[in-house]
Protein backbone atom coordinates (compact mmCIF):
# COMPACT_ATOMS: atom_id res chain seq x y z
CA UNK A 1 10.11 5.47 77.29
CA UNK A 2 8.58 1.70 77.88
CA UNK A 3 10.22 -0.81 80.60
CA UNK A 4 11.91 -3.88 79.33
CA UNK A 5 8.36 -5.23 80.91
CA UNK A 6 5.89 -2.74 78.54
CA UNK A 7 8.34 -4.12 75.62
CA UNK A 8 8.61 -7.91 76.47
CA UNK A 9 4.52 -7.66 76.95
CA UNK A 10 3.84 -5.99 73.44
CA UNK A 11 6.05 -8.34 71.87
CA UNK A 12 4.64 -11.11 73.00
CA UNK A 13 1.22 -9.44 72.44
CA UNK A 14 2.52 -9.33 69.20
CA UNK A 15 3.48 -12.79 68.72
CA UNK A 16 0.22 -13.84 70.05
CA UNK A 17 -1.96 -11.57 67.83
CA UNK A 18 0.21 -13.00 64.79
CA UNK A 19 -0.73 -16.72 66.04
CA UNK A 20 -4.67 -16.04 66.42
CA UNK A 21 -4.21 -16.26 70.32
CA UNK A 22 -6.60 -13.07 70.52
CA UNK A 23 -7.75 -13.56 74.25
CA UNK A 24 -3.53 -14.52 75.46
CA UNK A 25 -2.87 -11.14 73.25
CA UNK A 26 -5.04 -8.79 75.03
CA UNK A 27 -4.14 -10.06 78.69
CA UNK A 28 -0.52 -9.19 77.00
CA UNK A 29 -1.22 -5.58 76.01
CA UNK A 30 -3.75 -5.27 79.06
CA UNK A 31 -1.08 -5.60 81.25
CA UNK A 32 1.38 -3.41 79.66
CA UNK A 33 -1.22 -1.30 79.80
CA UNK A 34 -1.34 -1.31 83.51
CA UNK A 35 1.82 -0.04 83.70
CA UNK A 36 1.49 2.45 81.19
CA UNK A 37 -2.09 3.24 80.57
CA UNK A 38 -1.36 6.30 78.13
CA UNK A 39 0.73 4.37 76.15
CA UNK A 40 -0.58 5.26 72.18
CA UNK A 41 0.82 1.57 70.98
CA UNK A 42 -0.05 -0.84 73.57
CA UNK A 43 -3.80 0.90 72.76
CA UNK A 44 -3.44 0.26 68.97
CA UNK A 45 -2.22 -2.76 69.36
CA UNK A 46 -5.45 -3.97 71.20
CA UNK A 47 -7.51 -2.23 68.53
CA UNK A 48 -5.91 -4.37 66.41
CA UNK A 49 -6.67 -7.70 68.26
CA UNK A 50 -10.38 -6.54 68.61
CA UNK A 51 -10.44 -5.74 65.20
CA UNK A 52 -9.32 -9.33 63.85
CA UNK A 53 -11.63 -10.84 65.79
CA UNK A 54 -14.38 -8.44 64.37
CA UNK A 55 -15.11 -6.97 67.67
CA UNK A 56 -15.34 -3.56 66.09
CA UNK A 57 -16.58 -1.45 69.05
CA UNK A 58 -13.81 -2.28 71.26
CA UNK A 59 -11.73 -2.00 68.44
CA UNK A 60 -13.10 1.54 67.99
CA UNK A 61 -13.02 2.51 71.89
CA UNK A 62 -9.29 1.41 71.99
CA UNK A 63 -8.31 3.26 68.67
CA UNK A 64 -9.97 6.72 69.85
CA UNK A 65 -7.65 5.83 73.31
CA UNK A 66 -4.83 5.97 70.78
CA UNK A 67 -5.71 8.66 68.81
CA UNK A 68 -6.25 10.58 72.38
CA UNK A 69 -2.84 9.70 73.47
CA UNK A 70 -1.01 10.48 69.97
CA UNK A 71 -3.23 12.71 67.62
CA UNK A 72 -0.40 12.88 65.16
CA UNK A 73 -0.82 9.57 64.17
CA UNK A 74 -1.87 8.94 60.49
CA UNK A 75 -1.72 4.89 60.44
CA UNK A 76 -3.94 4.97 64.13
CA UNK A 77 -6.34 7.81 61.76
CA UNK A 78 -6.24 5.10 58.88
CA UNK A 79 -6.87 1.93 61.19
CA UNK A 80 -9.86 4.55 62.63
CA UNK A 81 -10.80 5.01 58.98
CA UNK A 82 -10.93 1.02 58.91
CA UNK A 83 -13.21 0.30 61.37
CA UNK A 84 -15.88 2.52 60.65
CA UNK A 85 -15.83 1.48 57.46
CA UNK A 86 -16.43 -2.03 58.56
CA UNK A 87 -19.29 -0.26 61.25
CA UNK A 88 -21.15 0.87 58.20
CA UNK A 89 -19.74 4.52 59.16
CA UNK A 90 -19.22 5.57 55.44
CA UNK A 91 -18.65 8.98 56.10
CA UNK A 92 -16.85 8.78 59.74
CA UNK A 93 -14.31 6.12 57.44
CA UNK A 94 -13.71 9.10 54.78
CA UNK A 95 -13.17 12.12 57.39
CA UNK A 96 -11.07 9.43 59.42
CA UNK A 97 -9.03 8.45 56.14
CA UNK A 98 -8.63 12.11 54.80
CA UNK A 99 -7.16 13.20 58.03
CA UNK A 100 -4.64 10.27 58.23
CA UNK A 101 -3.54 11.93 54.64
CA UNK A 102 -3.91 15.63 56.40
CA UNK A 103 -1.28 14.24 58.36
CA UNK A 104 0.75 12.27 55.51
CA UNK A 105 0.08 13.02 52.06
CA UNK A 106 2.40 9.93 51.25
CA UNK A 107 0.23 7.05 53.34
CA UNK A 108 0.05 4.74 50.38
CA UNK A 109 -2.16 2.22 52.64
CA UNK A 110 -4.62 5.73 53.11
CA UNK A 111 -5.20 6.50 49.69
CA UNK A 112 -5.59 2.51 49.02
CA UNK A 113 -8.00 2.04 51.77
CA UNK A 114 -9.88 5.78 50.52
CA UNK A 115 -9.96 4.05 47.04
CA UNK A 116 -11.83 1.37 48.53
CA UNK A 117 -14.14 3.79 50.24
CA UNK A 118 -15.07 5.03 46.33
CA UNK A 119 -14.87 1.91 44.71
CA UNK A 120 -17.89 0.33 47.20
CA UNK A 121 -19.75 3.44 47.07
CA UNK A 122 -19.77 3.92 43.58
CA UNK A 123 -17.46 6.81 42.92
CA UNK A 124 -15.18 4.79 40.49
CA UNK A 125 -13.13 7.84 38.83
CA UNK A 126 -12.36 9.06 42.72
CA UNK A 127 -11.31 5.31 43.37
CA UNK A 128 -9.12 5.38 40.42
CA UNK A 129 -7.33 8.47 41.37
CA UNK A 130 -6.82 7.86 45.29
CA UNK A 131 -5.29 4.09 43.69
CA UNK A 132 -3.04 6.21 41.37
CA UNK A 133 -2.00 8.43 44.43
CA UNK A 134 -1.13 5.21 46.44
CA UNK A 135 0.84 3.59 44.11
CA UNK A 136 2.54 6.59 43.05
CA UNK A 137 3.74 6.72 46.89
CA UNK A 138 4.50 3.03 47.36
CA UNK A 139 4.99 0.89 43.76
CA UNK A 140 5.06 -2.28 45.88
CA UNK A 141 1.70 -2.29 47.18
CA UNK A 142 0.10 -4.84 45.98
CA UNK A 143 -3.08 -4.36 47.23
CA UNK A 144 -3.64 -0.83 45.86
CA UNK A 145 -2.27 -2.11 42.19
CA UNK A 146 -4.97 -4.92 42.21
CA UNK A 147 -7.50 -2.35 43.35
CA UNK A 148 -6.17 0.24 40.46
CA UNK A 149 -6.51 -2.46 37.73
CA UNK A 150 -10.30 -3.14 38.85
CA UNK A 151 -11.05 0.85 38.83
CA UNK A 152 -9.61 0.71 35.32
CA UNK A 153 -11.40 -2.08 33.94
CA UNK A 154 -14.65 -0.38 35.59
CA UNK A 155 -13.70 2.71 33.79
CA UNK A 156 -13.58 1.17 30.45
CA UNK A 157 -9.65 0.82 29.92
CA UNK A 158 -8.97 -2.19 29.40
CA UNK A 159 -5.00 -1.35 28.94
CA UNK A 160 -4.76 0.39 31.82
CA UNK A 161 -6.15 -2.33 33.51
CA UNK A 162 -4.36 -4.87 32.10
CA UNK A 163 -0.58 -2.92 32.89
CA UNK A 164 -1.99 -2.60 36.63
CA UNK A 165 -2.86 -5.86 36.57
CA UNK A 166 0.63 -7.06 35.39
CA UNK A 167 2.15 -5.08 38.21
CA UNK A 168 0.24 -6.97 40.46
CA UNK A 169 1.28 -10.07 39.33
CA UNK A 170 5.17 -8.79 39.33
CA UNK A 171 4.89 -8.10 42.94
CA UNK A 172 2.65 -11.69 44.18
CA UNK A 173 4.67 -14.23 42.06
């Protein structure tokens, strides 16, 4: 359980983060990290600093701290899945992504992000289908119905696309 100190100094790690105050943010989560260094959060949470501010190494060394600390966790496997992706790790991304959806079938940001991994490298039907899966498990991402309606119109359907494409729009406007 975190101190009313661990959860005033994520918060306002947080709030900092949110505000582009990336340096203020990590003294934040580095010292609720000196109180609780095995804390899985205050790690991700730091990943996710480094990671805004493209510092994907660090962002990669903190995320493998919270993957050490809490295994379990399919959005810290997905945010892994993230980074390498952005290293140029193609195939580090996909294990990472596939075992964040080993762990939750229903990670609707997973299959979108896997989609993404297909889409770039080519593998349009696969793209399609991972799309389909995330949508099917949350209708009001956006992201993964803009993605969908690009796979389509790839793929030659131009209706399909089109109907994705409209519930895009539903959800942005």
């Amino acid at each position: 359980m975190s101190s009313a100190v661990e959860v005033y100094l994520n918060a306002q790690g947080i709030e900092y983060t949110k505000a582009g105050l990336y340096e203020k943010a990590l003294i934040s989560f580095n010292e609720a990290l000196s109180i609780s260094p095995e804390n899985s959060l205050f790690h991700f949470n730091k990943a996710l600093v480094y990671e805004k501010s493209g510092d994907f190494p660090n962002a990669l060394e903190c995320l493998n701290l919270s993957i050490k600390y809490n295994p379990e966790s399919d959005e810290f496997w997905n945010e892994m899945g993230l980074v390498r992706y952005e290293m140029g790790e193609r195939d580090n991304a996909e294990n990472c992504l596939k075992k964040a959806l080993s762990l939750n079938q229903s990670s609707s940001a997973a299959w979108n992000n896997l989609g993404v991994l297909y889409f770039t490298g080519g593998n349009i039907k696969e793209a399609c289908n991972c799309f389909q899966a995330s949508v099917k498990y949350d209708s009001t991402n956006s992201d993964a119905w803009y993605n969908l309606s690009d796979a389509w119109l790839e793929l030659g359907d131009r209706r399909k696309s089109y109907d994705a494409k409209k519930n895009y729009n539903r959800l942005v406007d």
